[in-house]
Protein backbone atom coordinates (compact mmCIF):
# COMPACT_ATOMS: atom_id res chain seq x y z
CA UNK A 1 99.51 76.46 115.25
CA UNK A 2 100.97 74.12 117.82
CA UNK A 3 98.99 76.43 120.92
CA UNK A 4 96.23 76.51 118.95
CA UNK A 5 95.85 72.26 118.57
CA UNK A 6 96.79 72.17 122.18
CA UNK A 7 94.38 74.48 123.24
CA UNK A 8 91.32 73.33 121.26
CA UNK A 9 92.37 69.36 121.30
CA UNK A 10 91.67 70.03 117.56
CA UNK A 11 94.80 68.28 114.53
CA UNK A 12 92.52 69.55 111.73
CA UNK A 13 89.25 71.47 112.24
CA UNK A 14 88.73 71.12 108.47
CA UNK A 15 88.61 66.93 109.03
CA UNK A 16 86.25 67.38 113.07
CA UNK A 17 83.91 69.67 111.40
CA UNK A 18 83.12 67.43 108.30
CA UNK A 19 82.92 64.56 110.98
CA UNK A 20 80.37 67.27 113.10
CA UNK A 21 78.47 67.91 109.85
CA UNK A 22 78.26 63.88 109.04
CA UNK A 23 76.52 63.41 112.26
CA UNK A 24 74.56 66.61 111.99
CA UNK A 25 73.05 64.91 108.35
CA UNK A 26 72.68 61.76 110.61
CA UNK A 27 70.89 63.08 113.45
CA UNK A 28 68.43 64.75 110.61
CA UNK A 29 67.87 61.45 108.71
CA UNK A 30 67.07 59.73 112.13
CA UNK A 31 64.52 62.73 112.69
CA UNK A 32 63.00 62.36 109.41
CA UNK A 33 62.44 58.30 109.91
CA UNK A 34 61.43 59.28 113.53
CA UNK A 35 58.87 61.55 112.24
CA UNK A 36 57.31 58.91 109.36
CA UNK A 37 57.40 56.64 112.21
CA UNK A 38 55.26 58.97 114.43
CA UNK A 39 52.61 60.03 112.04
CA UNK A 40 52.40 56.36 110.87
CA UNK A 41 51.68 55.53 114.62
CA UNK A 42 49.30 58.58 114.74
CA UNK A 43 47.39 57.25 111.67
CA UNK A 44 46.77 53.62 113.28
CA UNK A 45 46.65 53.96 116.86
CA UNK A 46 45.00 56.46 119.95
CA UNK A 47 46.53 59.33 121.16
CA UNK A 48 47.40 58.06 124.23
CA UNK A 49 49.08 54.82 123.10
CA UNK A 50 52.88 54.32 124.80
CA UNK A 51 54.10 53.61 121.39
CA UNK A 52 52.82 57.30 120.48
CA UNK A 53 54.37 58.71 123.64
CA UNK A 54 58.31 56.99 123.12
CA UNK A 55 58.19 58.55 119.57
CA UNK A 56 57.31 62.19 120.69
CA UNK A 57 60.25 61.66 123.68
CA UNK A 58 62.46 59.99 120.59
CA UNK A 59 61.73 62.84 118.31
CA UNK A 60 62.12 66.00 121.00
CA UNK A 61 65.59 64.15 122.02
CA UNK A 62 66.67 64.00 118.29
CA UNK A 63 65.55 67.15 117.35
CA UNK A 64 67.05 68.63 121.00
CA UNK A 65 70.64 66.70 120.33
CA UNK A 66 69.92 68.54 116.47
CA UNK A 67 70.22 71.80 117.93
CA UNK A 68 72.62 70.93 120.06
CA UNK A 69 75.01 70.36 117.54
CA UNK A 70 73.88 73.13 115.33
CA UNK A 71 74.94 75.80 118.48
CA UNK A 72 78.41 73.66 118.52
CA UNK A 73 78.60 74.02 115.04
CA UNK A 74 77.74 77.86 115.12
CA UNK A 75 74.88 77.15 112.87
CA UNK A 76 72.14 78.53 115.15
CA UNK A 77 70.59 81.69 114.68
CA UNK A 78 72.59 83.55 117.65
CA UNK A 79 76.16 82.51 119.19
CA UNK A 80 76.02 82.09 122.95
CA UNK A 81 79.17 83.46 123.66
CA UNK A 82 80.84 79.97 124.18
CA UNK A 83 85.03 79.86 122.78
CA UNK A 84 83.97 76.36 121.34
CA UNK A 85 81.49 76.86 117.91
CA UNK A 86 83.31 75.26 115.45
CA UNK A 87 82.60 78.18 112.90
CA UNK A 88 85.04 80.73 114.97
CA UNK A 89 87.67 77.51 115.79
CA UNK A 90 87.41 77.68 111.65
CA UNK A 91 87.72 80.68 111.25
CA UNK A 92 90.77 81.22 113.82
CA UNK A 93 92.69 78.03 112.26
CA UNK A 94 92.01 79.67 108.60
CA UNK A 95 93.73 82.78 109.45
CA UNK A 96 96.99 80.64 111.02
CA UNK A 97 97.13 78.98 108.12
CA UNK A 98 97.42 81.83 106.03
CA UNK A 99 99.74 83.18 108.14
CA UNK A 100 101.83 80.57 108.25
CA UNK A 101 102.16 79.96 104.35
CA UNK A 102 102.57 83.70 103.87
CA UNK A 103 105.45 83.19 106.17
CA UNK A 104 106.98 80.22 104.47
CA UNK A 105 106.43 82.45 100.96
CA UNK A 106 107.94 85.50 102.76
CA UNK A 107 111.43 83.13 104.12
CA UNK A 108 111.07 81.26 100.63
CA UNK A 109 111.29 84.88 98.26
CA UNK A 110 114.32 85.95 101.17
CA UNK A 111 116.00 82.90 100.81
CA UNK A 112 116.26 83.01 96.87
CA UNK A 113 117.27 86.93 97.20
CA UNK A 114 119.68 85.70 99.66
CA UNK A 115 120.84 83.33 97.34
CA UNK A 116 121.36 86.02 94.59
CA UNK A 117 123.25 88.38 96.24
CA UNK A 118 125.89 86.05 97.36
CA UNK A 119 126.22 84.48 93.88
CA UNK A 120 126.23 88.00 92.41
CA UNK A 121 129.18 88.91 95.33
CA UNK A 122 130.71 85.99 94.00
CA UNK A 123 130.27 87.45 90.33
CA UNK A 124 131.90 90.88 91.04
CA UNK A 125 134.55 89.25 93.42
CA UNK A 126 136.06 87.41 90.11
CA UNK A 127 135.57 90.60 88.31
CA UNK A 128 137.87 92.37 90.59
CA UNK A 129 140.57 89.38 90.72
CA UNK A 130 143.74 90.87 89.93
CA UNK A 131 145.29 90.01 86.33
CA UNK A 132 149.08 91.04 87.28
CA UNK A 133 150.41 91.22 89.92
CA UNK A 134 151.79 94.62 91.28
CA UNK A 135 155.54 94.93 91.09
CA UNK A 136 157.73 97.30 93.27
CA UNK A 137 159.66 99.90 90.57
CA UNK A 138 163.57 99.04 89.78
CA UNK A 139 164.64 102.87 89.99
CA UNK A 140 163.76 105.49 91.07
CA UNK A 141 163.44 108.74 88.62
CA UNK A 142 163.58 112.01 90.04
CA UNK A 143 163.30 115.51 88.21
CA UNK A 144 165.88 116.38 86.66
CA UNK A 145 165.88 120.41 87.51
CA UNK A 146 169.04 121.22 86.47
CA UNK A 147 168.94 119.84 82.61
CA UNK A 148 165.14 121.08 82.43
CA UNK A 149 166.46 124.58 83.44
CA UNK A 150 169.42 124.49 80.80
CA UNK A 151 166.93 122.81 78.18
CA UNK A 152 164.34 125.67 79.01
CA UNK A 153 167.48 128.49 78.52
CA UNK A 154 168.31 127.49 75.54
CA UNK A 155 164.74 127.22 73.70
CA UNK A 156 164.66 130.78 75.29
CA UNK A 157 168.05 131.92 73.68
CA UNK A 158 166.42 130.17 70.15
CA UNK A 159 163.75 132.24 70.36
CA UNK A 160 165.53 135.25 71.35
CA UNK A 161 167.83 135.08 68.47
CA UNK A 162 165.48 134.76 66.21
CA UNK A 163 163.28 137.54 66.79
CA UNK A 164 166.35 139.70 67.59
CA UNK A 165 167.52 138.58 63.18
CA UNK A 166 163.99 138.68 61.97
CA UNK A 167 164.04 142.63 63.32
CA UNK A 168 167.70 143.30 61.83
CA UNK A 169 166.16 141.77 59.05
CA UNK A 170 163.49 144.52 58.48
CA UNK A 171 165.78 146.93 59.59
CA UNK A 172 168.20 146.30 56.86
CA UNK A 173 165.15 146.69 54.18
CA UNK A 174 164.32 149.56 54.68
């Protein structure tokens, strides 16, 4: 935006073209008295009176400073080429603007998701605060091999002895 108003000498095109269009109305209102002026001179004096003559220069001038500003305001029917019609300066200072509120919108929406994710870090950090704190063990316990294996032994002698007087058992029976 800033290279833009320093290149062009231009704040607000918006505000220098409604100024342009002001005097563009003027210049036309001037023409229009200029031309009531001339016929009314027409109607009550010769052709070849001075008076006659200063309102044809008066009216070409107006109507040449008309188009004039018509070309500068891009108005004409054809654009000479020129960097200055006021229509493309529009145009160009349109499309910075736009891009500089879709950049404010696109730093605004990454801001607030910015925003989010740290309070929703924040969130999940108290979440994970610790409750208790860890304590180191007072002893340590080992396997105890030995009484497992005499433990095991002896549900193996159980069951040994038992099937061994269930089958005297039968035996007896018969």
């Amino acid at each position: 935006m800033t290279r833009f108003r320093n290149a062009n000498q231009l704040v607000d095109p918006s505000v220098d073209l409604q100024t342009q269009a002001g005097l563009l109305g003027n210049l036309e209102g001037q023409l229009a008295d200029a031309l009531i002026e001339y016929d009314l001179l027409t109607l009550s004096t010769r052709a070849d009176d001075t008076r006659v003559t200063q309102a044809d220069r008066r009216i070409n001038v107006i109507r040449d400073r008309i188009s004039a500003e018509r070309r500068k305001l891009g108005l004409a029917g054809g654009e000479d080429g020129n960097g200055d019609v006021y229509a493309n300066l529009f145009g160009e200072y349109e499309r910075l603007v736009v891009d500089r509120e879709f950049a404010e919108e696109s730093y605004t929406s990454a801001r607030a998701a910015y925003d989010a994710s740290l309070a929703e870090a924040r969130r999940q950090n108290r979440y994970l605060a610790a409750y208790v704190q860890p304590t180191l063990a007072q002893s340590a316990r080992l396997l105890e091999r030995g009484v497992l294996l005499g433990l095991a032994a002896l549900l193996i002698t159980l069951v040994w002895s038992t099937v061994v007087l269930v089958l005297y058992a039968l035996k007896d029976r018969r």
